[in-house]
Protein backbone atom coordinates (compact mmCIF):
# COMPACT_ATOMS: atom_id res chain seq x y z
CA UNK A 1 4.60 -19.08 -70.80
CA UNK A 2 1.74 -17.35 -73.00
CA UNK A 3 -0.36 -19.12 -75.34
CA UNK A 4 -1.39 -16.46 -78.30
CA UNK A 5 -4.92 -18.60 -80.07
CA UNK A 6 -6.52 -17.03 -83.10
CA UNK A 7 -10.04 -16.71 -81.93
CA UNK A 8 -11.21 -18.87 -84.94
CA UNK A 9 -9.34 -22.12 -84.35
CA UNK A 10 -10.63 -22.34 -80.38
CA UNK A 11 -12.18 -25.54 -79.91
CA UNK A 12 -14.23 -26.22 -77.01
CA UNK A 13 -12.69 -28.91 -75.74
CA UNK A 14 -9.60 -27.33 -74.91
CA UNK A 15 -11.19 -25.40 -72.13
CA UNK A 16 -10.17 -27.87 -69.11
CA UNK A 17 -6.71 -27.23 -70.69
CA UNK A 18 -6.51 -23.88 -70.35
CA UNK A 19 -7.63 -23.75 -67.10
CA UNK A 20 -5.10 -25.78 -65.96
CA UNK A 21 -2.79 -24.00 -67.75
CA UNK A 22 -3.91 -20.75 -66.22
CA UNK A 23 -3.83 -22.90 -63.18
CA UNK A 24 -0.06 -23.50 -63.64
CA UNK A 25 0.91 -19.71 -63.59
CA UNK A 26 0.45 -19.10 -67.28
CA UNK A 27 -1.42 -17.11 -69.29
CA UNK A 28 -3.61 -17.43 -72.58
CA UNK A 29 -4.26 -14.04 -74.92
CA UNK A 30 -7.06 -14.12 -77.68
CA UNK A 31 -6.32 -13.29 -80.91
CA UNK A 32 -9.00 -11.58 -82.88
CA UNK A 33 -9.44 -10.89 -87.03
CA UNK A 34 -9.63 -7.73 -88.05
CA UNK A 35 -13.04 -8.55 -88.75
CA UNK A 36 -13.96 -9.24 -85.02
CA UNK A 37 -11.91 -5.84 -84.55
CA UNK A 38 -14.48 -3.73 -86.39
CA UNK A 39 -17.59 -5.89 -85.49
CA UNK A 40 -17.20 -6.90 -81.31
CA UNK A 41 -20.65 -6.91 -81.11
CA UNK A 42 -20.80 -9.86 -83.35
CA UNK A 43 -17.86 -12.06 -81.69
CA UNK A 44 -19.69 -14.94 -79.77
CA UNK A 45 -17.33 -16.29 -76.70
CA UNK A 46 -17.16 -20.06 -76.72
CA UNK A 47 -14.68 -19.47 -73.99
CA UNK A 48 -16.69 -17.66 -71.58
CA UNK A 49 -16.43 -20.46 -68.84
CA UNK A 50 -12.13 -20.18 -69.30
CA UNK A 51 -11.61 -16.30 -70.32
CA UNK A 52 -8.14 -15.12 -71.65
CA UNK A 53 -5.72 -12.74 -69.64
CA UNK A 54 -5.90 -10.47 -72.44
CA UNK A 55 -7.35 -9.97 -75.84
CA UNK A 56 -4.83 -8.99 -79.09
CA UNK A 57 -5.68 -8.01 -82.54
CA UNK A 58 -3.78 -9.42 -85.70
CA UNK A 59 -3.22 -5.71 -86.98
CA UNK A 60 -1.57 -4.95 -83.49
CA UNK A 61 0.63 -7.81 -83.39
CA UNK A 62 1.79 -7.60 -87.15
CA UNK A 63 2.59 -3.94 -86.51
CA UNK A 64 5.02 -4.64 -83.71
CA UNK A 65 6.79 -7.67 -85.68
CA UNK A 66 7.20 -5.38 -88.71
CA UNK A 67 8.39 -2.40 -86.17
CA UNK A 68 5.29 -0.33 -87.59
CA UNK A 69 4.99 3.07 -84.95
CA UNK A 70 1.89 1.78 -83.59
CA UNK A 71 0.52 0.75 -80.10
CA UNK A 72 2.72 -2.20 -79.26
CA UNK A 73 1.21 -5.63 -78.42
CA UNK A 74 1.91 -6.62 -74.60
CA UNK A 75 5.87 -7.22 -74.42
CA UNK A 76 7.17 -10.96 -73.14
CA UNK A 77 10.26 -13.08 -74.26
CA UNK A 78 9.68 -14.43 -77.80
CA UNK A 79 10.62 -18.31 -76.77
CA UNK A 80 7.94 -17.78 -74.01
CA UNK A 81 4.69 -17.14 -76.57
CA UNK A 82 3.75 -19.75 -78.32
CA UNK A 83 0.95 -18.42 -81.19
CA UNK A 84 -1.49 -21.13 -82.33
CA UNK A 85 -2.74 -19.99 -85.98
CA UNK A 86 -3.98 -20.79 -89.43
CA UNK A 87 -2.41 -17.71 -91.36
CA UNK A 88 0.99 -18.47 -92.98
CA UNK A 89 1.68 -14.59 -92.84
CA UNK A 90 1.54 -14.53 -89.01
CA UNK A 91 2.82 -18.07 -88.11
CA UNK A 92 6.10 -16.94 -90.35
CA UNK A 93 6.35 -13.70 -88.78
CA UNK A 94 5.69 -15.31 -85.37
CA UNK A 95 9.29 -17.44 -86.22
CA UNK A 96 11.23 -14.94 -87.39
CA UNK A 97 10.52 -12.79 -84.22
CA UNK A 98 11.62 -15.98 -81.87
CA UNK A 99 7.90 -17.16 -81.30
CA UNK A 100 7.00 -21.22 -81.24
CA UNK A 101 3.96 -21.96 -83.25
CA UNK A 102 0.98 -24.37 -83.60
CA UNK A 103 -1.15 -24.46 -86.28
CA UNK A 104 -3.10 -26.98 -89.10
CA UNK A 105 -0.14 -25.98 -91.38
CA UNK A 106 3.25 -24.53 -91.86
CA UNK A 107 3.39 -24.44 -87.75
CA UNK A 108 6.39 -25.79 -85.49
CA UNK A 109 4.29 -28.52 -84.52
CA UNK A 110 0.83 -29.60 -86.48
CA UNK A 111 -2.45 -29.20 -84.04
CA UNK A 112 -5.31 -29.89 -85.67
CA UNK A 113 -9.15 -29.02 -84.53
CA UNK A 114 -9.36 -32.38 -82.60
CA UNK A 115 -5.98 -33.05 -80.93
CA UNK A 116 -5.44 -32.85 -77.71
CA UNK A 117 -3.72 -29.42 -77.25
CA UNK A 118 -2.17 -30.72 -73.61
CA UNK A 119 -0.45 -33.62 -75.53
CA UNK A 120 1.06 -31.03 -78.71
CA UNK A 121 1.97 -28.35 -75.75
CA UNK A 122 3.94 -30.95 -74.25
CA UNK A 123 5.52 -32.46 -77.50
CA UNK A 124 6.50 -28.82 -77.83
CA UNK A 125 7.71 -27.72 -74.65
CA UNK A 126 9.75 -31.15 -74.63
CA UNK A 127 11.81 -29.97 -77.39
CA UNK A 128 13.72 -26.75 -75.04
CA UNK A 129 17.01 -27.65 -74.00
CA UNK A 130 18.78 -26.38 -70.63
CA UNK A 131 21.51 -24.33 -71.57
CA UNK A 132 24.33 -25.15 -68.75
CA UNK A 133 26.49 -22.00 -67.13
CA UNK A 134 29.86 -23.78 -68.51
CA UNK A 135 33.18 -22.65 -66.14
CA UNK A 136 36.87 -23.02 -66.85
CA UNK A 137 39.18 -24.50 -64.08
CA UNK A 138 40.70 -21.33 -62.82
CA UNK A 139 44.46 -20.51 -62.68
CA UNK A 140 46.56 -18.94 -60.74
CA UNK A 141 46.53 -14.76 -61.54
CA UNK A 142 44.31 -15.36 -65.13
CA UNK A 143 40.41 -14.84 -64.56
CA UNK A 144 38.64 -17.80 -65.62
CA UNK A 145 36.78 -18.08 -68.72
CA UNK A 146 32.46 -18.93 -68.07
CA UNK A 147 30.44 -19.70 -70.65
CA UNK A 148 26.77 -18.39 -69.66
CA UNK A 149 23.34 -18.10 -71.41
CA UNK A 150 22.51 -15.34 -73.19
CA UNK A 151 21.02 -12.76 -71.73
CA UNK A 152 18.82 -9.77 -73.04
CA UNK A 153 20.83 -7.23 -71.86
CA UNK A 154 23.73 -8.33 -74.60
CA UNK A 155 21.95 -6.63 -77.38
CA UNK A 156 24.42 -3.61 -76.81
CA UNK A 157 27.79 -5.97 -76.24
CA UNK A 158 26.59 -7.69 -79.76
CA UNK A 159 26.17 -4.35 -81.45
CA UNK A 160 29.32 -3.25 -80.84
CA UNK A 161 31.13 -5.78 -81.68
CA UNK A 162 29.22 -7.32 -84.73
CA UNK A 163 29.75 -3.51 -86.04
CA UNK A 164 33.33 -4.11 -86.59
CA UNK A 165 33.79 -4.67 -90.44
CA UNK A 166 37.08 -6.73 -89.14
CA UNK A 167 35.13 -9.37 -87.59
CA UNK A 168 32.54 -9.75 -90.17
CA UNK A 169 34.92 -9.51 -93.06
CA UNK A 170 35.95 -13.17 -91.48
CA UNK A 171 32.64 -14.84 -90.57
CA UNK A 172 30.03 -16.63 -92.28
CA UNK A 173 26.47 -15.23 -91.00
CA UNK A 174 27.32 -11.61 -89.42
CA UNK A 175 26.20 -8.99 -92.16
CA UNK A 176 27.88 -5.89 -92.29
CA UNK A 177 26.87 -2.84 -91.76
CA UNK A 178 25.44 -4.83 -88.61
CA UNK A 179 22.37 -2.86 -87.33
CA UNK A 180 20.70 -2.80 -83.55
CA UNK A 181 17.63 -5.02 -84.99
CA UNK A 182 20.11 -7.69 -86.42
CA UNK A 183 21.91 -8.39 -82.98
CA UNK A 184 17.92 -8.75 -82.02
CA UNK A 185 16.68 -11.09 -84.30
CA UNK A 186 19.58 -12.94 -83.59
CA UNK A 187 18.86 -13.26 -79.84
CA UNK A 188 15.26 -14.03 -80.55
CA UNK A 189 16.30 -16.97 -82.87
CA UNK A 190 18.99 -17.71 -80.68
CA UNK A 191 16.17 -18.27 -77.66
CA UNK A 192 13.88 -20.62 -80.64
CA UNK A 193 17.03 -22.36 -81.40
CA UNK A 194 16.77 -23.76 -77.86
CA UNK A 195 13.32 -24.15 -77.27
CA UNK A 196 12.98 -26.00 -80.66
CA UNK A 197 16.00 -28.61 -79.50
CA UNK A 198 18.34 -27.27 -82.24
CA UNK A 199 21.02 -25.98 -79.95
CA UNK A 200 22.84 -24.32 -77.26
CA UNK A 201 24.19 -20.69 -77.20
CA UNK A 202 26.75 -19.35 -74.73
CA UNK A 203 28.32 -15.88 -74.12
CA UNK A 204 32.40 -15.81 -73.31
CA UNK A 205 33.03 -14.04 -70.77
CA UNK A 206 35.77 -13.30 -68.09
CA UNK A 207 34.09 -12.34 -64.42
CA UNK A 208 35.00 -11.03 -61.39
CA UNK A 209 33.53 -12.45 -58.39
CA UNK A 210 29.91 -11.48 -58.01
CA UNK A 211 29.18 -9.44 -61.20
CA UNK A 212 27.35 -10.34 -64.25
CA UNK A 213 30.29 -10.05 -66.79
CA UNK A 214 29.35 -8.62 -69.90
CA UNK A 215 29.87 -10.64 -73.39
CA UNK A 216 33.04 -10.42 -75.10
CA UNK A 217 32.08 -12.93 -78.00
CA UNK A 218 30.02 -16.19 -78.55
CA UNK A 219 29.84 -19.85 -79.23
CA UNK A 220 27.34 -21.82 -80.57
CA UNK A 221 26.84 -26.13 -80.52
CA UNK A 222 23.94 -27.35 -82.95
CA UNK A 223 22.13 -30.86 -82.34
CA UNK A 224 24.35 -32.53 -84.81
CA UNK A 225 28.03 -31.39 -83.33
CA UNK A 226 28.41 -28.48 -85.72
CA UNK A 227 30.31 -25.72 -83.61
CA UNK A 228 30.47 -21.56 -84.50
CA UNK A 229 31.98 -19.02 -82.62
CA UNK A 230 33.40 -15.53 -82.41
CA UNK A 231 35.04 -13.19 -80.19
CA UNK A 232 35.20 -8.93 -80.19
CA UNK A 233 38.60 -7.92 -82.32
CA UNK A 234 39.56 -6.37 -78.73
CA UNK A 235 39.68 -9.68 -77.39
CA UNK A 236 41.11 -11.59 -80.27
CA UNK A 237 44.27 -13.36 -80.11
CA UNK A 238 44.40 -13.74 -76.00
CA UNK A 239 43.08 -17.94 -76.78
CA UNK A 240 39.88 -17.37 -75.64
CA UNK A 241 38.05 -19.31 -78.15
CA UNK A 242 40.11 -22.03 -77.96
CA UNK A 243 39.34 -22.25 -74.73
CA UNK A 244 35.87 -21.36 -75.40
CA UNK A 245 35.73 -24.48 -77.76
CA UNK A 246 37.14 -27.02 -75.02
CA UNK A 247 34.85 -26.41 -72.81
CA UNK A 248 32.13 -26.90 -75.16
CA UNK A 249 33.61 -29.69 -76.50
CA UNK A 250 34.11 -31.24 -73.23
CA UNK A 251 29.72 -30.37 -72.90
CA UNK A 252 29.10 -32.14 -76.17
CA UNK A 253 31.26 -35.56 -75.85
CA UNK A 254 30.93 -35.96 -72.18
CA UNK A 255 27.27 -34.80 -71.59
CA UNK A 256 25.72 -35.03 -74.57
CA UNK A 257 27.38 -37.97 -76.20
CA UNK A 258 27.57 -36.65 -79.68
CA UNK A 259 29.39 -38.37 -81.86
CA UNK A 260 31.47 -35.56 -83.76
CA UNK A 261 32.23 -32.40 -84.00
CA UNK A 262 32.68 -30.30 -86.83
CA UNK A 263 33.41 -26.57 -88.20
CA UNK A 264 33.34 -24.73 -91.27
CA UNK A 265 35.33 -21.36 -92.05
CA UNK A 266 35.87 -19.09 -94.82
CA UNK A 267 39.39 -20.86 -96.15
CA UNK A 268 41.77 -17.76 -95.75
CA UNK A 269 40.48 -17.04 -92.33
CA UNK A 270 43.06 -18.74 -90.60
CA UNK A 271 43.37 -18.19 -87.09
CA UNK A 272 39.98 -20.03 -86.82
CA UNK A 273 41.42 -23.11 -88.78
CA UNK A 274 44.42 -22.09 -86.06
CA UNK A 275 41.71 -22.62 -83.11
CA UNK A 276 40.55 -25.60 -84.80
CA UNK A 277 43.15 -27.65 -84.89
CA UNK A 278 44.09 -27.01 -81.12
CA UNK A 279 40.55 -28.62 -80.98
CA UNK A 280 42.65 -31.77 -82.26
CA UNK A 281 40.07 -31.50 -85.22
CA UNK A 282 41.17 -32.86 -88.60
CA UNK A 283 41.07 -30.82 -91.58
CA UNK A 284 38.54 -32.74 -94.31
CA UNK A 285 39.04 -30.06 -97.22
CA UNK A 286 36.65 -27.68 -98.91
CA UNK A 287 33.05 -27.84 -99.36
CA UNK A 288 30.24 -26.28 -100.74
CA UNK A 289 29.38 -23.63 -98.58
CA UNK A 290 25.38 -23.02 -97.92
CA UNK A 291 22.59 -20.69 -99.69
CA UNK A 292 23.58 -17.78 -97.44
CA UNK A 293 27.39 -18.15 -98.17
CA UNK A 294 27.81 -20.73 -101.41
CA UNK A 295 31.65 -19.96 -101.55
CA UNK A 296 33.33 -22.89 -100.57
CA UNK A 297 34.51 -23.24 -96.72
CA UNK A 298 37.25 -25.41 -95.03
CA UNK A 299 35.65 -28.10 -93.38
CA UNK A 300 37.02 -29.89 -90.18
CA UNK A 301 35.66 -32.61 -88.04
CA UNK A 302 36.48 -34.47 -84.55
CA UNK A 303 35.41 -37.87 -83.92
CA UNK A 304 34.34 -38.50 -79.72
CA UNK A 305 37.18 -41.27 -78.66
CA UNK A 306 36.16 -43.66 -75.87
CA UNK A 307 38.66 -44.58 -73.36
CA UNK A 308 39.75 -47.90 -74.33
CA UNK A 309 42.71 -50.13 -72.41
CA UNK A 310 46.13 -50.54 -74.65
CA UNK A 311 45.08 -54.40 -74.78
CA UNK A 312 41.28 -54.02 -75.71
CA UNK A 313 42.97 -51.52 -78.83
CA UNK A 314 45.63 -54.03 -80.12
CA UNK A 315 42.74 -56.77 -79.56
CA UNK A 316 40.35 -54.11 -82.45
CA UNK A 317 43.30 -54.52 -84.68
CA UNK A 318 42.15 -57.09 -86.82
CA UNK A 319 38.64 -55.51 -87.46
CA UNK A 320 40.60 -52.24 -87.32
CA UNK A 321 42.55 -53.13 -90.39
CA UNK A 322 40.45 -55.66 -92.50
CA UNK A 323 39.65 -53.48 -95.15
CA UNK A 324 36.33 -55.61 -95.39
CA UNK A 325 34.98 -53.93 -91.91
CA UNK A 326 33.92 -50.39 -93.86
CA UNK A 327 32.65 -49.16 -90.21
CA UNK A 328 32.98 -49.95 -86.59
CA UNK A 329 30.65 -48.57 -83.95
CA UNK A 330 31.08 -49.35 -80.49
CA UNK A 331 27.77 -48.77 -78.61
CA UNK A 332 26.22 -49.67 -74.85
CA UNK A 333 27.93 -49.08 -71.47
CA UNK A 334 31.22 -48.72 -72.75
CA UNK A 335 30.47 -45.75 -75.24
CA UNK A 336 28.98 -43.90 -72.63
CA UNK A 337 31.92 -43.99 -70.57
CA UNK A 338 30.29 -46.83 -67.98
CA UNK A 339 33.05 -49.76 -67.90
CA UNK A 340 32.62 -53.26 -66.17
CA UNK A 341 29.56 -54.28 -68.87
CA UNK A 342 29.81 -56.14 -72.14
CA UNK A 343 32.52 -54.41 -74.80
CA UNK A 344 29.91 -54.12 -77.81
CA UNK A 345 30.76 -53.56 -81.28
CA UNK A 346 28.54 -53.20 -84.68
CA UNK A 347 30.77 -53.87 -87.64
CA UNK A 348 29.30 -52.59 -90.88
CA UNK A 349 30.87 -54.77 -93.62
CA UNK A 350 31.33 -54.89 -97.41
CA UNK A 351 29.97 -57.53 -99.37
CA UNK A 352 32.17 -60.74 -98.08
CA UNK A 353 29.52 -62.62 -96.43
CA UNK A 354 29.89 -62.08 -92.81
CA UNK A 355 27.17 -62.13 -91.05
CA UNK A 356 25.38 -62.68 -87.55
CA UNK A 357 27.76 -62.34 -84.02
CA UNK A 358 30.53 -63.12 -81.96
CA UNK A 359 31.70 -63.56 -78.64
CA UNK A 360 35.28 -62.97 -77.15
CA UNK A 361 37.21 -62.21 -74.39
CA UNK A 362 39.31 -59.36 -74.69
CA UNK A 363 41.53 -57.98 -71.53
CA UNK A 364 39.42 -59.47 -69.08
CA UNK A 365 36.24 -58.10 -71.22
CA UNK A 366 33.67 -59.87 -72.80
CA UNK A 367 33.20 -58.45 -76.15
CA UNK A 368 29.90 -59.01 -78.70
CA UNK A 369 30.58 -58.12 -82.54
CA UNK A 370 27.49 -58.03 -84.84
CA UNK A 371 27.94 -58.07 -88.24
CA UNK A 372 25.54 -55.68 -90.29
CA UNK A 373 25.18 -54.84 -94.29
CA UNK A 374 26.76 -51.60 -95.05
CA UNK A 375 23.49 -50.98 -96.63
CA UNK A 376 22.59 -49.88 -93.40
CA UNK A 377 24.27 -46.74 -93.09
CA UNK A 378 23.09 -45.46 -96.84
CA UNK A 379 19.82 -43.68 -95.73
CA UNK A 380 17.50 -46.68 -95.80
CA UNK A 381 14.70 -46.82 -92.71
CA UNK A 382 16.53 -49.68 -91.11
CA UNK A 383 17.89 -47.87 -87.64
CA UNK A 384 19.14 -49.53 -84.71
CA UNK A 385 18.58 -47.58 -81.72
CA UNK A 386 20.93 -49.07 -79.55
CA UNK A 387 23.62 -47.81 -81.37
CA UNK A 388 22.36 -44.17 -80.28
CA UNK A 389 24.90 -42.85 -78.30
CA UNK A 390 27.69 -44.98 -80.07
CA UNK A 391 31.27 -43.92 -80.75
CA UNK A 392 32.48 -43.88 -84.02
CA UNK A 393 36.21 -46.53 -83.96
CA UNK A 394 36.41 -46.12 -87.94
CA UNK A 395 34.87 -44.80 -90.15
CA UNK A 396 34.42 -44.58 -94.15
CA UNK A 397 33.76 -41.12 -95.28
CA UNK A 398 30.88 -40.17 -92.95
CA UNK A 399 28.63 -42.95 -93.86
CA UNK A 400 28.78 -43.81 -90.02
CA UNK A 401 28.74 -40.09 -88.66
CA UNK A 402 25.53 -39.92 -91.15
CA UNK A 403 23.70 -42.79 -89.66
CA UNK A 404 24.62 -41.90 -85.72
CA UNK A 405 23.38 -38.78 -86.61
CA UNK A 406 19.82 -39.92 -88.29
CA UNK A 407 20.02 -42.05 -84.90
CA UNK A 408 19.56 -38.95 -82.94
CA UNK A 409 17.85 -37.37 -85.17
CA UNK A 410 15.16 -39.74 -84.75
CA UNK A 411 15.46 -39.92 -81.19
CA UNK A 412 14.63 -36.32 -81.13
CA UNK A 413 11.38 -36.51 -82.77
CA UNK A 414 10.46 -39.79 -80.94
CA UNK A 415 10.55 -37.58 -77.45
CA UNK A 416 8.90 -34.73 -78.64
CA UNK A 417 6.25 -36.28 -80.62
CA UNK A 418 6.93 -34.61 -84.07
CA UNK A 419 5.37 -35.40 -87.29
């Protein structure tokens, strides 16, 4: 990792952290004003005692974000620099080249001139997520599909493919004509995506043994369940992102214990709404697409089922039907798939006076049911975070995907320290 610090936020008392960090195999460049640039003489050195690995100049650095022919700043991957700044110009140009960022304002994370910088780095670096090499079971005389990382070297794969006006004619976010510095500001983003805790990013591909296959399309999972993919038209219609899409999905339910998944296509693209429904996701309609694409897109979603006994399902019945019970979440041991524990259940209700909990016995299982104000789930503050994790058993709209989701939500920032 490289820290990039603007020479005029340094504070003395983050030199025992830099040493350390230098300590720890990484490196720290100094960023200088154009100002300092024309005036060295003049630039005292608070950090004399912990000296950078290198010295930068803003003029340098904005010329190689804005592809200006000029002497190019010192090359590492963008997810790897983190630039700590006060300018809004550089800390947005730092994002939209794949950097992390630190700053009073407008920064990834807020560091201000007397926090501890060890404590924000770490809230920071807390956020990256481990993207998983993801394989198919193979079969007899079929290569297996694997689901890798992302690699550099795809740039050229992504080109090619993106190029094709028949794939982007059918997608949401691929622009056409598609140009070599689109496929790598998507890669950079794609890398920030994961450091930031937003999501995971795989390349489809089909190798042989011992080779680095090259990418034959893509598939994306974001933080709340929200899937995207697509494949190369020469690779269309052979089912790989259906199978693509079950492997992720097994990632998302089984690993990650999201609650749902969802998708969104253009409505007469239908081969994805084709893919989706092998999925066994349920088609929810049309919505409002977003500010990039406001034409309206079919929306499908797929709830994560628990594996629940015949008798523990026709013992949910009565909750299951009361038309009262607006939401049921079933949360602890048994929503993540650990059986033997207590069968607990949180019951948002309308207004019929229910309230408190129960015990039973159902199929050899004790069972607790806590009764809870629909209120709940309608974007108030009140969160219960032993529900995280739950498993949605009905569901109104998405009042109860909404409030699992500002569960994790929450949980995210709680780890990482964001404000």
């Amino acid at each position: 990792m490289e820290l990039l610090i603007e020479a005029a936020l340094w504070q003395p008392h983050w030199q025992g952290v830099l040493l350390a960090w230098q300590g720890q195999g990484h490196r720290w460049q100094l960023l200088l004003s154009k100002r300092a640039e024309r005036q060295p003489g003049r630039l005292t050195a608070p950090w004399a005692d912990c000296p950078p690995d290198g010295t930068l100049t803003a003029s340098v650095l904005l010329a190689t974000w804005l592809d200006e022919e000029q002497a190019p700043a010192e090359q590492a991957c963008a997810s790897q620099r983190i630039l700590i700044s006060a300018s809004s110009v550089l800390l947005t140009l730092a994002k939209e080249s794949g950097l992390l960022t630190l700053g009073p304002r407008g920064a990834d994370l807020p560091l201000a001139a007397d926090d501890d910088l060890a404590l924000v780095l770490q809230r920071l670096l807390g956020r990256r997520l481990n993207i998983p090499t993801l394989y198919e079971q193979p079969v007899a005389d079929a290569p297996a599909l694997v689901l890798r990382p992302l690699l550099p070297t795809d740039e050229a794969d992504i080109v090619r493919y993106c190029s094709d006006e028949a794939l982007a004619r059918y997608t949401l976010n691929i622009p056409h004509p598609y140009s070599p510095d689109c496929a790598r500001d998507w890669l950079a983003m794609s890398e920030r995506k994961t450091a930031l805790g937003m999501g995971w990013t795989w390349a489809l591909t089909l190798p042989s043994e011992g080779d680095t296959a090259p990418l034959l399309g893509v598939i994306s999972l974001h933080w709340n369940g929200e899937l995207a993919w697509w494949v190369g038209v020469p690779w269309q219609n052979r089912g790989l992102a259906t199978r693509a899409g079950r492997l992720v999905r097994a990632f998302a339910f089984e690993q990650q214990r999201l609650p749902a998944l969802s998708a969104r296509h253009m409505p007469d693209n239908l081969a994805s709404g084709r893919v989706m429904a092998k999925l066994g996701m349920h088609y929810c309609g049309r919505r409002k697409g977003t500010d990039s694409h406001p034409a309206e897109v079919s929306y499908w979603r797929l709830d994560r089922s628990p594996v629940l006994a015949d008798g523990m399902l026709a013992g949910l019945a009565p909750w299951l039907e009361d038309p009262h019970v607006a939401v049921i979440i079933l949360h602890g041991p048994w929503a993540r798939g650990e059986y033997g524990g207590v069968l607990e259940l949180a019951l948002f209700m309308m207004d019929d006076g229910r309230t408190g909990s129960e015990t039973r016995w159902l199929a050899g299982t004790e069972l607790v049911a806590r009764y809870h104000p629909l209120c709940w789930l309608e974007g108030g503050s009140i969160l219960q975070p032993s529900h995280r994790g739950g498993a949605l058993l009905k569901e109104r709209g998405e009042r109860g995907l909404a409030y699992l989701l500002r569960l994790l939500r929450e949980h995210i920032v709680e780890r990482t320290g964001e404000r």
